[in-house]
C-alpha atoms as a PDB file:
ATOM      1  CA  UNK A   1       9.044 -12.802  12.247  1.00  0.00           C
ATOM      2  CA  UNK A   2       6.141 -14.967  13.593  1.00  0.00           C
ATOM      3  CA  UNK A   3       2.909 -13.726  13.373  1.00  0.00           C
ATOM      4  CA  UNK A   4       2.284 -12.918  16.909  1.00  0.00           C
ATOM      5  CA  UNK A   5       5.287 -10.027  16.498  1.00  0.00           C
ATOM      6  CA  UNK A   6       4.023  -8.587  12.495  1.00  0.00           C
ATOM      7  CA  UNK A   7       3.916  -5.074  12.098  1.00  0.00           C
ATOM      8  CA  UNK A   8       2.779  -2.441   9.749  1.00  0.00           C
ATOM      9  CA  UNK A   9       6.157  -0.495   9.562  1.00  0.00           C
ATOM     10  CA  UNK A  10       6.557   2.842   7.807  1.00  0.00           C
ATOM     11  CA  UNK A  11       9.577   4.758   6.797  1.00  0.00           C
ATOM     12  CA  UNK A  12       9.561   8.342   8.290  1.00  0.00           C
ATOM     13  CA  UNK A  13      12.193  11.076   6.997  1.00  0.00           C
ATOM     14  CA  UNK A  14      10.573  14.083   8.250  1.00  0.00           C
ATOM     15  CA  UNK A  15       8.822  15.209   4.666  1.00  0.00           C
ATOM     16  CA  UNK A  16       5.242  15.660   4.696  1.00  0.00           C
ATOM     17  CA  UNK A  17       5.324  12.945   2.112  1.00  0.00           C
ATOM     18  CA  UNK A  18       6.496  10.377   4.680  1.00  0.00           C
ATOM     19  CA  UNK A  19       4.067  12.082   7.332  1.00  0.00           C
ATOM     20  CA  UNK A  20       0.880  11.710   5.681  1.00  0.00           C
ATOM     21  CA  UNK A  21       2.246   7.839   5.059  1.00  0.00           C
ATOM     22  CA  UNK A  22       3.086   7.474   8.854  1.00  0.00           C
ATOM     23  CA  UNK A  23      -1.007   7.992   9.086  1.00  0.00           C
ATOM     24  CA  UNK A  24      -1.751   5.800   6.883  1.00  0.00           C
ATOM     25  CA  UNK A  25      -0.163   3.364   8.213  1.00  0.00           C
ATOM     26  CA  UNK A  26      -1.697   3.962  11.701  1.00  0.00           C
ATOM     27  CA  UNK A  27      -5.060   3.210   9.626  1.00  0.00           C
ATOM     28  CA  UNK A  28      -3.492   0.085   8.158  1.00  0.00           C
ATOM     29  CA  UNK A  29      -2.194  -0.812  11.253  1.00  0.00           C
ATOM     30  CA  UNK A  30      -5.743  -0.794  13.357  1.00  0.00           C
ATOM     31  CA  UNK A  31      -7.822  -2.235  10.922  1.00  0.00           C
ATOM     32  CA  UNK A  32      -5.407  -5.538  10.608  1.00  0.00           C
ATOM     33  CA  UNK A  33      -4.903  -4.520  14.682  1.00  0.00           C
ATOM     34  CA  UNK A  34      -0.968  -5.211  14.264  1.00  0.00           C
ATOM     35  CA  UNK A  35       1.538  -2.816  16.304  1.00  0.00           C
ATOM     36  CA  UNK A  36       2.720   0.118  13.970  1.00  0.00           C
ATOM     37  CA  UNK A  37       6.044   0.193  13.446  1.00  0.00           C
ATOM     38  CA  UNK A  38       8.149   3.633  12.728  1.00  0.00           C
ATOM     39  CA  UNK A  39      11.400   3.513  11.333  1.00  0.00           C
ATOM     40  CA  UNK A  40      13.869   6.742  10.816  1.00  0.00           C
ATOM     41  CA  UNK A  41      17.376   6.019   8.929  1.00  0.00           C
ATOM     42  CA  UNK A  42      18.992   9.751   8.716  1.00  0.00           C
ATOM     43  CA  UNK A  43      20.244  12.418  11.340  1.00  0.00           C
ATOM     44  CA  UNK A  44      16.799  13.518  12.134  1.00  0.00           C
ATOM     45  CA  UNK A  45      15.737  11.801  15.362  1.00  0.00           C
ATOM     46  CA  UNK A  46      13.515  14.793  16.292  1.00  0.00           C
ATOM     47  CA  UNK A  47      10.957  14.037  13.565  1.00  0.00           C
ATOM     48  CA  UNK A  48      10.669  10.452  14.704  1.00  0.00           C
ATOM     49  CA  UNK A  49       9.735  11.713  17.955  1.00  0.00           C
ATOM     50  CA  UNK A  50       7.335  14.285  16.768  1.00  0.00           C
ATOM     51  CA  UNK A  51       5.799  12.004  14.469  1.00  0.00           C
ATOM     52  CA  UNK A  52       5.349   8.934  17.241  1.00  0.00           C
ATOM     53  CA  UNK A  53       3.985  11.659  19.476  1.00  0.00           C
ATOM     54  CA  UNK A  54       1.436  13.055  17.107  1.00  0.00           C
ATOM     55  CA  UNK A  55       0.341   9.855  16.143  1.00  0.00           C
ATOM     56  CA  UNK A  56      -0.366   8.223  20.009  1.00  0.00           C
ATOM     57  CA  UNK A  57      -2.598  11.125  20.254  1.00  0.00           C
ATOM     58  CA  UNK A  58      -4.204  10.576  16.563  1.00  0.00           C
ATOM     59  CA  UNK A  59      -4.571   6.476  17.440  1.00  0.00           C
ATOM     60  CA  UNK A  60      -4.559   6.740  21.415  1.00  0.00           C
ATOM     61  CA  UNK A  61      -5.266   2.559  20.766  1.00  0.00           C
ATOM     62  CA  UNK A  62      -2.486   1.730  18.814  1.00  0.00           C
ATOM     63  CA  UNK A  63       0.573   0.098  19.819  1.00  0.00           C
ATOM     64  CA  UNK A  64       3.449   2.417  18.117  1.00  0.00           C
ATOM     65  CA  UNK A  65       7.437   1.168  18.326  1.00  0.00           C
ATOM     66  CA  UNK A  66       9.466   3.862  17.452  1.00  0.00           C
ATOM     67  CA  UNK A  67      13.304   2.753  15.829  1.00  0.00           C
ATOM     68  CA  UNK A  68      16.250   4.767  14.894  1.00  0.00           C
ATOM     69  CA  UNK A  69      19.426   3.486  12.765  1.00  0.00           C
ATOM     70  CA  UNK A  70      22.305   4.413  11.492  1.00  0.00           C
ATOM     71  CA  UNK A  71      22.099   2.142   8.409  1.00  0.00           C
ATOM     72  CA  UNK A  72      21.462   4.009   4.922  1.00  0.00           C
ATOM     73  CA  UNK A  73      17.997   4.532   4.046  1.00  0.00           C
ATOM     74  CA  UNK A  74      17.545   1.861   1.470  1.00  0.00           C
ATOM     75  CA  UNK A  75      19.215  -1.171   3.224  1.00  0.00           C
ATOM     76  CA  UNK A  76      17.534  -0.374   6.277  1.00  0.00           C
ATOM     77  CA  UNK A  77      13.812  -0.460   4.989  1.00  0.00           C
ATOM     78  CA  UNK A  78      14.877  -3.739   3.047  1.00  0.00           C
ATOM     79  CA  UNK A  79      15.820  -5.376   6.498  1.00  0.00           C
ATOM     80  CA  UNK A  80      12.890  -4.051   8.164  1.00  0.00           C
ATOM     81  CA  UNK A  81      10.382  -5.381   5.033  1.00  0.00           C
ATOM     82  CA  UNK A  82      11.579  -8.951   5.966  1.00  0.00           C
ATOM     83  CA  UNK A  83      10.072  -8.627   9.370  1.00  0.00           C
ATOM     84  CA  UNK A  84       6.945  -6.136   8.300  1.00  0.00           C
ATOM     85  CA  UNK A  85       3.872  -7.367   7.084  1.00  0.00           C
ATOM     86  CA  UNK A  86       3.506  -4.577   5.088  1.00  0.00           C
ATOM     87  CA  UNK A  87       5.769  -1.233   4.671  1.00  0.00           C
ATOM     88  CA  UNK A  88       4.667   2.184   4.134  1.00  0.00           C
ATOM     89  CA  UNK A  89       6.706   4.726   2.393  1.00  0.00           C
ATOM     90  CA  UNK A  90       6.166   8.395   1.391  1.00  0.00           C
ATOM     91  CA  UNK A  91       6.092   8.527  -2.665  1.00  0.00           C
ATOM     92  CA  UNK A  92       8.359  11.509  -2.522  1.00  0.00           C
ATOM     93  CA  UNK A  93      10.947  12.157   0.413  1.00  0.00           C
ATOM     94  CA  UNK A  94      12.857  15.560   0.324  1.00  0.00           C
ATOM     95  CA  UNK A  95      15.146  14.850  -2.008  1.00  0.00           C
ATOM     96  CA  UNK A  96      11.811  14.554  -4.920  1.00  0.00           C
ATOM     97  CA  UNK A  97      11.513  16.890  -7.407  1.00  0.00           C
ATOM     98  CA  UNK A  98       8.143  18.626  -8.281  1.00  0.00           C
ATOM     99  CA  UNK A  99       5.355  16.889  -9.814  1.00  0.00           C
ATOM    100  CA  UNK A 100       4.673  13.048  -8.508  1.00  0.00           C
ATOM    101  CA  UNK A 101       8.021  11.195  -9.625  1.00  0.00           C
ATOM    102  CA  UNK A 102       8.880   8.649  -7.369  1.00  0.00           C
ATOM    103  CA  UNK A 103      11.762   9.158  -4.903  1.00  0.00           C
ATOM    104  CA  UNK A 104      14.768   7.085  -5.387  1.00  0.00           C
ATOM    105  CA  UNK A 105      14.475   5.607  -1.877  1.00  0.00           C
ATOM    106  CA  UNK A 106      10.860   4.500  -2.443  1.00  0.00           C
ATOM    107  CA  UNK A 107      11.167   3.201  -5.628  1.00  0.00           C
ATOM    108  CA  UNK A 108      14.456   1.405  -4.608  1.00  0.00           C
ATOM    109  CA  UNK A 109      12.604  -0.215  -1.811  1.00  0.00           C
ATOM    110  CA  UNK A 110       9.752  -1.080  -3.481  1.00  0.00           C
ATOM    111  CA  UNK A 111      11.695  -2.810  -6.520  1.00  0.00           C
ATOM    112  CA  UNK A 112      13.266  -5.221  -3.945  1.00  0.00           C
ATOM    113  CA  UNK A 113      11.678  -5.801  -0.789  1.00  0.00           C
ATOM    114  CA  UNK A 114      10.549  -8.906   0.223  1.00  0.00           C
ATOM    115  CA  UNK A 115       6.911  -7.799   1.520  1.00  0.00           C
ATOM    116  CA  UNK A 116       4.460  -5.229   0.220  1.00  0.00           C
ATOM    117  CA  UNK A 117       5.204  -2.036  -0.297  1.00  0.00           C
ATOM    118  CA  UNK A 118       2.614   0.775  -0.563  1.00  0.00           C
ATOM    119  CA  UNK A 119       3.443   4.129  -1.255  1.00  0.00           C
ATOM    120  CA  UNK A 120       1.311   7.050  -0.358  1.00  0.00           C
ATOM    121  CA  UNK A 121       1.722  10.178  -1.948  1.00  0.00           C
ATOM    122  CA  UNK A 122       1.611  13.577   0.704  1.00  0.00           C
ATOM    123  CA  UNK A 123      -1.608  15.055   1.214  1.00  0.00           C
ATOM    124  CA  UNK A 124      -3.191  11.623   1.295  1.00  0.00           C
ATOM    125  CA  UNK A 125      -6.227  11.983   3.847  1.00  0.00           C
ATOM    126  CA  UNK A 126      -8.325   9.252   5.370  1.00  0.00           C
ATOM    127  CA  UNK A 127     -11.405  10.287   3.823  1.00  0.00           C
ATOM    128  CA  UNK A 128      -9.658   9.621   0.408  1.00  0.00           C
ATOM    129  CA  UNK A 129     -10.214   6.232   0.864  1.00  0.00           C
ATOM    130  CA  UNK A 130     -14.132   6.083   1.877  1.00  0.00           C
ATOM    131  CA  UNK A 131     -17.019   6.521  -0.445  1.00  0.00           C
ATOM    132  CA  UNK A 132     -17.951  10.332  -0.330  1.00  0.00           C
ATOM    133  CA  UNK A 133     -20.643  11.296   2.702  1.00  0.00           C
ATOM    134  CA  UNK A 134     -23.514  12.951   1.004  1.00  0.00           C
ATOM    135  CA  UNK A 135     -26.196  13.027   4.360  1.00  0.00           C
ATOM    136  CA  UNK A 136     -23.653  14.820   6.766  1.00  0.00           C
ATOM    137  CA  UNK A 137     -22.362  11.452   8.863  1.00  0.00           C
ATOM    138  CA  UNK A 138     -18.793  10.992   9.887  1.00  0.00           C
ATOM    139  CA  UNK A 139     -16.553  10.696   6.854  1.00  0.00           C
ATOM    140  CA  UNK A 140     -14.930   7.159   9.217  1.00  0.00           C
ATOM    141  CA  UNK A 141     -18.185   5.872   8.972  1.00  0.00           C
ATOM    142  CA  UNK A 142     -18.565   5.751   5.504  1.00  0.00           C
ATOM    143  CA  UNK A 143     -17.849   2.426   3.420  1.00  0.00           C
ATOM    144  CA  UNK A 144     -14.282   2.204   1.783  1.00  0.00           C
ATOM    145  CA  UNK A 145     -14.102   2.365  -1.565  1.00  0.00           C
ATOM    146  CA  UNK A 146     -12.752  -0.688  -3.506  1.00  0.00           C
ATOM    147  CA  UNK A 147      -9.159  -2.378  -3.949  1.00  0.00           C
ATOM    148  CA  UNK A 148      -8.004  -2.633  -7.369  1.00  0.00           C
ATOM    149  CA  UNK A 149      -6.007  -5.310  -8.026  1.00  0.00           C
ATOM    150  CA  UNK A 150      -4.195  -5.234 -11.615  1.00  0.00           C
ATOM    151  CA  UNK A 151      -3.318  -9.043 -12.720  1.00  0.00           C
ATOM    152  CA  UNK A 152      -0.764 -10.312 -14.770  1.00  0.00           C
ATOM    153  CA  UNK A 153      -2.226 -14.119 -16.817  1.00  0.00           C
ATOM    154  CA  UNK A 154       1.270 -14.835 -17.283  1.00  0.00           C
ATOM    155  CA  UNK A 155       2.282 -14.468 -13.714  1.00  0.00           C
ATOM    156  CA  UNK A 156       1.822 -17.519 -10.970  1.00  0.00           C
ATOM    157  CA  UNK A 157       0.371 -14.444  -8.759  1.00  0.00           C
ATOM    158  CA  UNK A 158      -1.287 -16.303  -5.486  1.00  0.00           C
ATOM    159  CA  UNK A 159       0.596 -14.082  -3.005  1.00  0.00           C
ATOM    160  CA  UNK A 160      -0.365 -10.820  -5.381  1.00  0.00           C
ATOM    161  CA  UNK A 161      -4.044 -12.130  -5.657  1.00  0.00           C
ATOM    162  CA  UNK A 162      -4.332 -13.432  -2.099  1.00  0.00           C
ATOM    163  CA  UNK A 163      -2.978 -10.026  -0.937  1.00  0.00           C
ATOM    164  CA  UNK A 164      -5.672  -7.601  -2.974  1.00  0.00           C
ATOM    165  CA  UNK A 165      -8.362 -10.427  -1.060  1.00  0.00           C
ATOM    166  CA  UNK A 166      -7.108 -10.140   2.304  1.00  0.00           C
ATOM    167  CA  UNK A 167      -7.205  -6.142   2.097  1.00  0.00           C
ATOM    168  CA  UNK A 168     -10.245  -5.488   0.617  1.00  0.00           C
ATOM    169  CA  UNK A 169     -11.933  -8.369   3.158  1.00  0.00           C
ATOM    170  CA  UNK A 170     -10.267  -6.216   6.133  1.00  0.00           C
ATOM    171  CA  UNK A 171     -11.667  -3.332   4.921  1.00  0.00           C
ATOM    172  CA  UNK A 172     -14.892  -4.831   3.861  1.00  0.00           C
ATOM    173  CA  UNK A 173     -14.535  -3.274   0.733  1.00  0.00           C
ATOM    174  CA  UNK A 174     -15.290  -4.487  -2.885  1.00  0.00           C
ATOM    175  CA  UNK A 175     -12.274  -5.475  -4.836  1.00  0.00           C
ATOM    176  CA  UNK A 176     -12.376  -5.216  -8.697  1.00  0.00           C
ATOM    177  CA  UNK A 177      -9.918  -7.338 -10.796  1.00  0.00           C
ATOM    178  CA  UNK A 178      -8.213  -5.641 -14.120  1.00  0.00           C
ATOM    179  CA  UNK A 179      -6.985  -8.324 -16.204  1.00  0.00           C
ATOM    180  CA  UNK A 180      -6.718  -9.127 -20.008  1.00  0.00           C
ATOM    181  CA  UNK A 181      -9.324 -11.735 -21.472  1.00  0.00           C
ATOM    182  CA  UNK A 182      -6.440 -14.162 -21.202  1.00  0.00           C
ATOM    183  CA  UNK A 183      -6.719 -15.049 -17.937  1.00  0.00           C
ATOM    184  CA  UNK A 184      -8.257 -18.056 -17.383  1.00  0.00           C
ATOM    185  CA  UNK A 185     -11.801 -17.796 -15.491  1.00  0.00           C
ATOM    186  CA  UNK A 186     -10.697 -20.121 -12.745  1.00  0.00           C
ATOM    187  CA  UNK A 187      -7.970 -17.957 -11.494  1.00  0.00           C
ATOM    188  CA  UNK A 188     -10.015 -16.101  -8.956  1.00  0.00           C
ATOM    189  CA  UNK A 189     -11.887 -19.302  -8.330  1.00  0.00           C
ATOM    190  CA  UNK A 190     -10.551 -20.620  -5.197  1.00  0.00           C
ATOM    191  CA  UNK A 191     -10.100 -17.019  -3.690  1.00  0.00           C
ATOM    192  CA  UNK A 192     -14.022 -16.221  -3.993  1.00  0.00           C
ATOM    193  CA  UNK A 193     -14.470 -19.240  -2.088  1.00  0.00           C
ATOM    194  CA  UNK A 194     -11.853 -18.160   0.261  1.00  0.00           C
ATOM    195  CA  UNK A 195     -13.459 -14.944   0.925  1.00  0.00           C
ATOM    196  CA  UNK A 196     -17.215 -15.865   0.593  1.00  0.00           C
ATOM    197  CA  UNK A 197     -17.932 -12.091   1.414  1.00  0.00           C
ATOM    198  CA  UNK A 198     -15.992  -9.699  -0.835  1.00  0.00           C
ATOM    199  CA  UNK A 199     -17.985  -8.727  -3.610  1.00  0.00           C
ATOM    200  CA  UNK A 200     -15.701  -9.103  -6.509  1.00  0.00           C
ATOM    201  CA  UNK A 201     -16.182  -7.575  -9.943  1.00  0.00           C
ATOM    202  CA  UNK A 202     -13.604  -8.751 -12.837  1.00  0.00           C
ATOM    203  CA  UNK A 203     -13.166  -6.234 -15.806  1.00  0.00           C
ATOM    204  CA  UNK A 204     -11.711  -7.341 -18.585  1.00  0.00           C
ATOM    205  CA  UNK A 205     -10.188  -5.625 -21.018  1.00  0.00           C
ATOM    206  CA  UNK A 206      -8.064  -5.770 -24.754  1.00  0.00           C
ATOM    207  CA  UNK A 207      -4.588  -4.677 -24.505  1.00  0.00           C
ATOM    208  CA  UNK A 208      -2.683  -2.705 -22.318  1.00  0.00           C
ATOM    209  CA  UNK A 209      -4.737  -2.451 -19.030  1.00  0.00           C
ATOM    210  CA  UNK A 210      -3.007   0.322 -17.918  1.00  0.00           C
ATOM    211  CA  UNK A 211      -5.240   3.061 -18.753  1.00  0.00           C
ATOM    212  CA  UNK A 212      -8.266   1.106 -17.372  1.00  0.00           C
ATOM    213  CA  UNK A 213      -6.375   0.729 -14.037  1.00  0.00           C
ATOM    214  CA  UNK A 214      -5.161   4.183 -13.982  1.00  0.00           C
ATOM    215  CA  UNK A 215      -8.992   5.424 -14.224  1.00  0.00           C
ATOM    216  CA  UNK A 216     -10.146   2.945 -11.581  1.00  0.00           C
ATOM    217  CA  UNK A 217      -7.330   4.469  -9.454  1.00  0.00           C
ATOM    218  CA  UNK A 218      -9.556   7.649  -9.456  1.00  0.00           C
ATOM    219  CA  UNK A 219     -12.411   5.618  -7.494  1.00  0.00           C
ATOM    220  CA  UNK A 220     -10.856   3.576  -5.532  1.00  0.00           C
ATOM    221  CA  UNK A 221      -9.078   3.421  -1.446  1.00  0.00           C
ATOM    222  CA  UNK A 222      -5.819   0.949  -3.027  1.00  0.00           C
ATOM    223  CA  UNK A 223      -4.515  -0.052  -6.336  1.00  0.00           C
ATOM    224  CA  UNK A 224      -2.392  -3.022  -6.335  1.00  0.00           C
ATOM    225  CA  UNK A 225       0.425  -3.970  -8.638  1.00  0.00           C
ATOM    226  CA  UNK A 226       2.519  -7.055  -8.909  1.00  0.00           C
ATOM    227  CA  UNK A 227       6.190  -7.214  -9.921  1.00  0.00           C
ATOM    228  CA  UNK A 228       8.025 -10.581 -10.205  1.00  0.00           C
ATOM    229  CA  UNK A 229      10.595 -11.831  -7.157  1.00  0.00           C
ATOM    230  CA  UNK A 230      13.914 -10.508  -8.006  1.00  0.00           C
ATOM    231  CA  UNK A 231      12.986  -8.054 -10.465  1.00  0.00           C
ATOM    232  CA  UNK A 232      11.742  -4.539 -10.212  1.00  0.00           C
ATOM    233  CA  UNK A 233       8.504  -3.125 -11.087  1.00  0.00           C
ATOM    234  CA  UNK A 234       8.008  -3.234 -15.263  1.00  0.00           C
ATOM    235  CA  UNK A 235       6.907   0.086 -17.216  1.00  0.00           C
ATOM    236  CA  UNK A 236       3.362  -0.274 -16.551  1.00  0.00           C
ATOM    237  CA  UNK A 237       3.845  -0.060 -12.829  1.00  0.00           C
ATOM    238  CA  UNK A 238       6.270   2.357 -12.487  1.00  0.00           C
ATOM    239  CA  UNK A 239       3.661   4.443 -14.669  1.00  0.00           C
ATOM    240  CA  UNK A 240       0.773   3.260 -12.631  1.00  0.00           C
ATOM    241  CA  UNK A 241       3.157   4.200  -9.175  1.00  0.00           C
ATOM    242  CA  UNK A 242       3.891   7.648 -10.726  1.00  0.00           C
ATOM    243  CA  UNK A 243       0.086   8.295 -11.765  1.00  0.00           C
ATOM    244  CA  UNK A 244      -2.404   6.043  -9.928  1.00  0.00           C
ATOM    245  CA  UNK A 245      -5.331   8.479  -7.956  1.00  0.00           C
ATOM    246  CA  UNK A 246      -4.540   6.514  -4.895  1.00  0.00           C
ATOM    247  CA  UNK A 247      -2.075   4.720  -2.747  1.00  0.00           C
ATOM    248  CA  UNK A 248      -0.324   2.161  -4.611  1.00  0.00           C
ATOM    249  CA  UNK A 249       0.695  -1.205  -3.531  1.00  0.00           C
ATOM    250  CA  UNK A 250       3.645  -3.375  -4.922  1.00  0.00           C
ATOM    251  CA  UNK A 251       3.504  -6.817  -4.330  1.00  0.00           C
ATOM    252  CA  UNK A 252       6.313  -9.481  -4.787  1.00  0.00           C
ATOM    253  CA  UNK A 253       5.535 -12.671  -6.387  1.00  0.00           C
ATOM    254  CA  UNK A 254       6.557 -15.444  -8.580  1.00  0.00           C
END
């Protein structure tokens, strides 16, 4: 898809899972100021209707395509991830269990899709992703709090790293960088230079830095997660995906 025809395209089932995504998405859409893009694969069409209808009077600005197919749930969001700059998915359709396990679909998506993949878990709200308002103000015109981006040394990551960058730049949020003391210092070199005005803080850490992302997840508006082309997300991720405080994004790279 060329750039002048990118969307932000979400997956929408009718759950309140896929619902509070949909939103979401509408956020992600107008802040990169890309068309939103709603896709429903199942024999529901009225909750793709109700949900394009609720969210042109949400986002009165937004342009919102609305798309029905018959294609299986999986295969469908795979085709439409080629053409997406980013998809959205629910964490947990209706066929989830209780708790916050991933659902098949999203999981399945996000193990193989060529783009981005962030899954939002239901009840996300937008405030969840702005520093808290103390002073009474409008919670939208608080600051975002910061991407997490969770790094890999062993992994050629430049689409994973440049990723974390461009969202916490269109956010003009701070991004902070989990990685082992492995990684070599000029990684993140050329992308400071890239984006002179992201405040970026590294934290390194010994071991496993799972833990240390999963408490930054707490604090932050996005975590993001690599997982190498062509294979699924490893156990760290899929922990991370199951656990994280905040939406999680899964990005494909070498």
């Amino acid at each position: 898809m060329s750039t002048d025809t990118r969307t932000i395209t979400v997956g929408i089932d009718g759950s309140r899972s896929s619902l509070d995504a949909a939103d979401w998405a509408a956020r992600e859409a107008q802040r990169r100021r890309l068309p939103l893009r709603l896709l429903h694969a199942g024999t529901e069409p009225a909750s793709l209707d109700r949900a394009a209808i609720e969210l042109s009077y949400a986002h009165p600005a937004l342009d919102i395509i609305a798309r029905r197919t018959a294609t299986p749930a999986v295969p469908a969001l795979l085709a439409a991830a080629v053409e997406a700059e980013t998809l959205v998915l629910g964490s947990r359709g209706r066929t989830g269990s209780a708790g916050f396990p991933v659902g098949s679909v999203a999981l399945g998506v996000a193990a193989r899709a060529d783009r981005p993949v962030v899954l939002v878990r239901a009840g996300e709200l937008p405030e969840a992703e702005r520093v808290p308002v103390v002073d009474g103000s409008p919670p939208s015109t608080a600051p975002y709090l910061p991407v997490v981006l969770g790094l890999d040394p062993d992994a050629s990551a430049d689409d994973l790293i440049g990723y974390a960058f461009d969202t916490a730049a269109v956010r003009s949020a701070p991004l902070h960088v989990v990685h082992p003391w492995t990684l070599p210092t000029s990684t993140l070199r050329p992308w400071r230079h890239r984006f002179p005005a992201t405040t970026v803080r590294e934290h390194r850490v010994d071991g496993d830095p799972g833990p240390r992302l999963l408490e930054a997840s707490a604090r932050a508006g996005l975590l993001v997660v690599g997982r190498r082309t062509g294979r699924g997300p490893g156990r760290a991720a899929r922990s991370l995906i199951r656990h994280a405080g905040c939406p999680v994004a899964v990005v494909p790279h070498d």
